[in-house]
Protein backbone atom coordinates (compact mmCIF):
# COMPACT_ATOMS: atom_id res chain seq x y z
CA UNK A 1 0.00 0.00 0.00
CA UNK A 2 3.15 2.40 0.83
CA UNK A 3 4.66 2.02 -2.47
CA UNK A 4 1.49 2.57 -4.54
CA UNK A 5 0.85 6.08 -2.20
CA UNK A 6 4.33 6.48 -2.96
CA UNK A 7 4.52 6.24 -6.88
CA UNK A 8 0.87 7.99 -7.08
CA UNK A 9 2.81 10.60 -5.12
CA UNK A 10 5.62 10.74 -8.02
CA UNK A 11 3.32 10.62 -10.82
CA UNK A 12 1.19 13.59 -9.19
CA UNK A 13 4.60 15.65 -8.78
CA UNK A 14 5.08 14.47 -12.60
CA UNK A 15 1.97 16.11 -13.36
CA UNK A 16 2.40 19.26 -11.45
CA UNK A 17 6.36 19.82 -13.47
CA UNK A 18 4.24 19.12 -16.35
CA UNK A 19 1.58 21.82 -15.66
CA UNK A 20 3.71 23.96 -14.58
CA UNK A 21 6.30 23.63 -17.40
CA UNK A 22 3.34 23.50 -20.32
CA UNK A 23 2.00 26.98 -18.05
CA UNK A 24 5.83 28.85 -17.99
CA UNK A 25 6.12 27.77 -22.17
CA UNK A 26 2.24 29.35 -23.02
CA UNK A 27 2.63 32.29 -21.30
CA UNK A 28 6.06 33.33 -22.44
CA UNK A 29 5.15 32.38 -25.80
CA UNK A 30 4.71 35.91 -27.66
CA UNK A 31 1.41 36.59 -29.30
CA UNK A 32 2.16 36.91 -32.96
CA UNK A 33 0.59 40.00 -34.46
CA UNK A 34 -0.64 40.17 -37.66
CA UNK A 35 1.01 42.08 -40.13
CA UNK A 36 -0.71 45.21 -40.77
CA UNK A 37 -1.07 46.46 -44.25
CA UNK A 38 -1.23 50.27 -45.03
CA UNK A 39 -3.25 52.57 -47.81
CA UNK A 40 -1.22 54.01 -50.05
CA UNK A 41 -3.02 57.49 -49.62
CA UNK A 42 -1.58 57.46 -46.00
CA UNK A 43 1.72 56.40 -47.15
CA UNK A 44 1.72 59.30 -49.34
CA UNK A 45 0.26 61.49 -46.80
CA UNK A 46 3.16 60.26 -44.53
CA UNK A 47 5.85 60.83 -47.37
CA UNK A 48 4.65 64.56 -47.75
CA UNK A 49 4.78 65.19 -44.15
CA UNK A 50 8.09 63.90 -43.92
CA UNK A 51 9.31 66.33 -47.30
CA UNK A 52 7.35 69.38 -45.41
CA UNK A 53 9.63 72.34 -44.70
CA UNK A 54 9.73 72.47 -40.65
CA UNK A 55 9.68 76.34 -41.48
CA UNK A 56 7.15 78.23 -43.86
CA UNK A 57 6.08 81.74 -44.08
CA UNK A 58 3.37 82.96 -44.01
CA UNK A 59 2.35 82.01 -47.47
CA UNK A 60 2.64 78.78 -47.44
CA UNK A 61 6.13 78.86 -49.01
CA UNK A 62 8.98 76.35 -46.76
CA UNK A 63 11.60 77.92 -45.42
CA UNK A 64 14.83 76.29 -44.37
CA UNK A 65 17.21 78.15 -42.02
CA UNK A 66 19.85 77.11 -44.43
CA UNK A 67 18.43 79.84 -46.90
CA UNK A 68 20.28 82.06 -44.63
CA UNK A 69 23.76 80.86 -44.90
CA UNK A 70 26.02 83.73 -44.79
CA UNK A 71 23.71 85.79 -42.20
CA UNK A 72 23.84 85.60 -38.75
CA UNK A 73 20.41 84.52 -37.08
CA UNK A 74 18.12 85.57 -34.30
CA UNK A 75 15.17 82.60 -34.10
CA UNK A 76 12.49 83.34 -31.55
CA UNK A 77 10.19 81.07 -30.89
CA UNK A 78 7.30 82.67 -29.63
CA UNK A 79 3.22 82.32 -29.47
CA UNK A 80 0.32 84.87 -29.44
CA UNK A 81 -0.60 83.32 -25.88
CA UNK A 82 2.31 83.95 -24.26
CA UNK A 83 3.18 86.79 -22.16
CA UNK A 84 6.57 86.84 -21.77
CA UNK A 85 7.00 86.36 -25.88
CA UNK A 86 5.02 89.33 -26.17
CA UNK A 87 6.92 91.31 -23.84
CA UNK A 88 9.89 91.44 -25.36
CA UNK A 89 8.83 92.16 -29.02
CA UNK A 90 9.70 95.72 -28.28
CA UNK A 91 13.18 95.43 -27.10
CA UNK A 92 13.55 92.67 -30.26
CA UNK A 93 11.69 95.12 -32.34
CA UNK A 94 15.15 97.72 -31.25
CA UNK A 95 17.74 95.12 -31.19
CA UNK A 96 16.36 94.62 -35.09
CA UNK A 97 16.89 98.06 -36.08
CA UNK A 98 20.28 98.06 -34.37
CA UNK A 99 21.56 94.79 -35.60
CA UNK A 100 19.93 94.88 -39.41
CA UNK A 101 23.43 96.49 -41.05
CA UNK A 102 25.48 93.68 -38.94
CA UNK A 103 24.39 90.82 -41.55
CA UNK A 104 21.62 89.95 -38.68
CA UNK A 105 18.01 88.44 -39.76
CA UNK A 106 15.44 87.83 -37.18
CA UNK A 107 12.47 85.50 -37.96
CA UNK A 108 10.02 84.69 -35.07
CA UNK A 109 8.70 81.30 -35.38
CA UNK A 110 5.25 80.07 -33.78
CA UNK A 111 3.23 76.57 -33.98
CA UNK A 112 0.57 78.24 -34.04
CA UNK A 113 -1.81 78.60 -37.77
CA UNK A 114 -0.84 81.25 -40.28
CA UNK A 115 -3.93 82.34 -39.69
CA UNK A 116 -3.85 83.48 -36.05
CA UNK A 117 -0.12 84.43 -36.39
CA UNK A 118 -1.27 86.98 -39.33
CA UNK A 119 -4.10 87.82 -37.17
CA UNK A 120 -1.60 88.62 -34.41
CA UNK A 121 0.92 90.75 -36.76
CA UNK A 122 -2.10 93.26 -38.08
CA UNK A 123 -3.42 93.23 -34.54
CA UNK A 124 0.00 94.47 -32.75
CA UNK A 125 2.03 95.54 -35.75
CA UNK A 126 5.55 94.39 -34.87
CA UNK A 127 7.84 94.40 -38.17
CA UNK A 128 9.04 91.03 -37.80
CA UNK A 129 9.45 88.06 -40.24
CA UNK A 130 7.04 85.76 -38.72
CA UNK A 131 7.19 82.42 -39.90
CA UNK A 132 5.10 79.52 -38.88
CA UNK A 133 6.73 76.38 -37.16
CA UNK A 134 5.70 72.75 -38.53
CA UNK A 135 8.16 70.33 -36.02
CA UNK A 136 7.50 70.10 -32.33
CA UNK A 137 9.28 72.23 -29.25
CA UNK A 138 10.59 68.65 -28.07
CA UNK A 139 12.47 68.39 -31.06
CA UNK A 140 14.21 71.47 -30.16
CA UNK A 141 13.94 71.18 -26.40
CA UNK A 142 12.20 73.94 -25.81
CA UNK A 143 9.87 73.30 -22.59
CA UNK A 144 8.74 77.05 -22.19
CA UNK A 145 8.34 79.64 -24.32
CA UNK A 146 9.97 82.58 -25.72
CA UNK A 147 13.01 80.75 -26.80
CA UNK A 148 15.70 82.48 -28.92
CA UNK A 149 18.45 80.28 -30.60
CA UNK A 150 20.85 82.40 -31.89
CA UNK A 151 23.14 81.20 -35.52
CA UNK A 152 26.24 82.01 -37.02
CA UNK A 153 27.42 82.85 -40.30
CA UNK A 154 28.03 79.04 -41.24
CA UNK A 155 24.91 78.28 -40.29
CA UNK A 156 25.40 76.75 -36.42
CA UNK A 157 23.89 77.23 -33.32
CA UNK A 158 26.29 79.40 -30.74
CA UNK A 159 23.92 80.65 -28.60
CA UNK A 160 20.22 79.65 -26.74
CA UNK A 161 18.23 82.46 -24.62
CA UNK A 162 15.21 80.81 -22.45
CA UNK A 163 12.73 83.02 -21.20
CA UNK A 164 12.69 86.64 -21.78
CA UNK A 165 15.17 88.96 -22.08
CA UNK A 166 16.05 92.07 -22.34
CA UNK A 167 17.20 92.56 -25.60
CA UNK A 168 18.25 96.35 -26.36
CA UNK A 169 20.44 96.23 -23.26
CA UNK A 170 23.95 97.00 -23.96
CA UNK A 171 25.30 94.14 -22.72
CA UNK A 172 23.21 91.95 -25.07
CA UNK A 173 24.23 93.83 -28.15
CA UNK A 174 27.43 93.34 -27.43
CA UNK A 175 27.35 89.95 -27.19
CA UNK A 176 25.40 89.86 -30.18
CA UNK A 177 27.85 91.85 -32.02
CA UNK A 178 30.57 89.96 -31.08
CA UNK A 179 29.07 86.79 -32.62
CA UNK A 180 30.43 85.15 -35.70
């Protein structure tokens, strides 16, 4: 009687590895997805995304900051909601007229539509070259707005201003001047 308790009690443990083994190998197993298939209209809409200009005016015509090669540049990014941007339009607005025979160009880029960032240039009338922003502030880790990136003649990035600042200060056009 001890021996068959005994071997029931082997083939029951033999049963429980098994479970338990068969268990582990199902749920580890992946679930294989099925492949997906796309429309061509949304690869196309995709593949025109991708060849969009992250820069346009407002127009509708791209704008690449390599355009500007040979010019040193002042990019603001800025948007009609926010106070601080809006703030320090008029010291930009000075620094402009100081800096525009030093081979500066300024262009003040938003995310927001052409149509509210025309709305916003009749409404306040600051001469600016406002341009309309297509990427996202992560890509340019930008967290807060206004942001001012500041490029050279060959076309790099020497300098970032966050927040805002006060731009017609002499200090600042100094170090403006002094960039190259």
């Amino acid at each position: 009687m001890y021996l068959r308790i005994e071997k029931l009690q082997i083939t029951m443990q033999k049963q429980i590895v098994l479970f338990i083994a068969i268990s582990i190998t199902l749920l580890g197993c992946k679930e294989v997805k099925e492949e997906q298939k796309v429309a061509p209209e949304a690869i196309a809409v995709e593949v025109e995304q991708a060849l969009k200009s992250v820069y346009e005016d407002l127009e509708g015509n791209p704008i690449e900051l390599a355009d500007y090669k040979g010019k040193r540049i002042l990019l603001n990014y800025w948007a009609t909601w926010c106070r601080p941007c809006i703030e320090e339009m008029p010291a930009l607005l000075k620094l402009q007229g100081v800096l525009e025979q030093e081979n500066y160009v300024f262009l003040f880029a938003s995310d927001q539509t052409v149509k509210k960032i025309s709305a916003f240039k009749e409404a306040r009338g600051f001469d600016f070259k406002y341009i309309k922003y297509n990427g996202t502030y992560a890509e340019q880790r930008i967290n807060a707005l206004p942001v001012t990136l500041i490029y050279n003649e060959a076309g790099e990035q020497v300098s970032r201003f966050d927040g805002g600042m006060t731009w017609d200060s002499p200090e600042m056009i100094e170090q403006l001047r002094k960039i190259h």
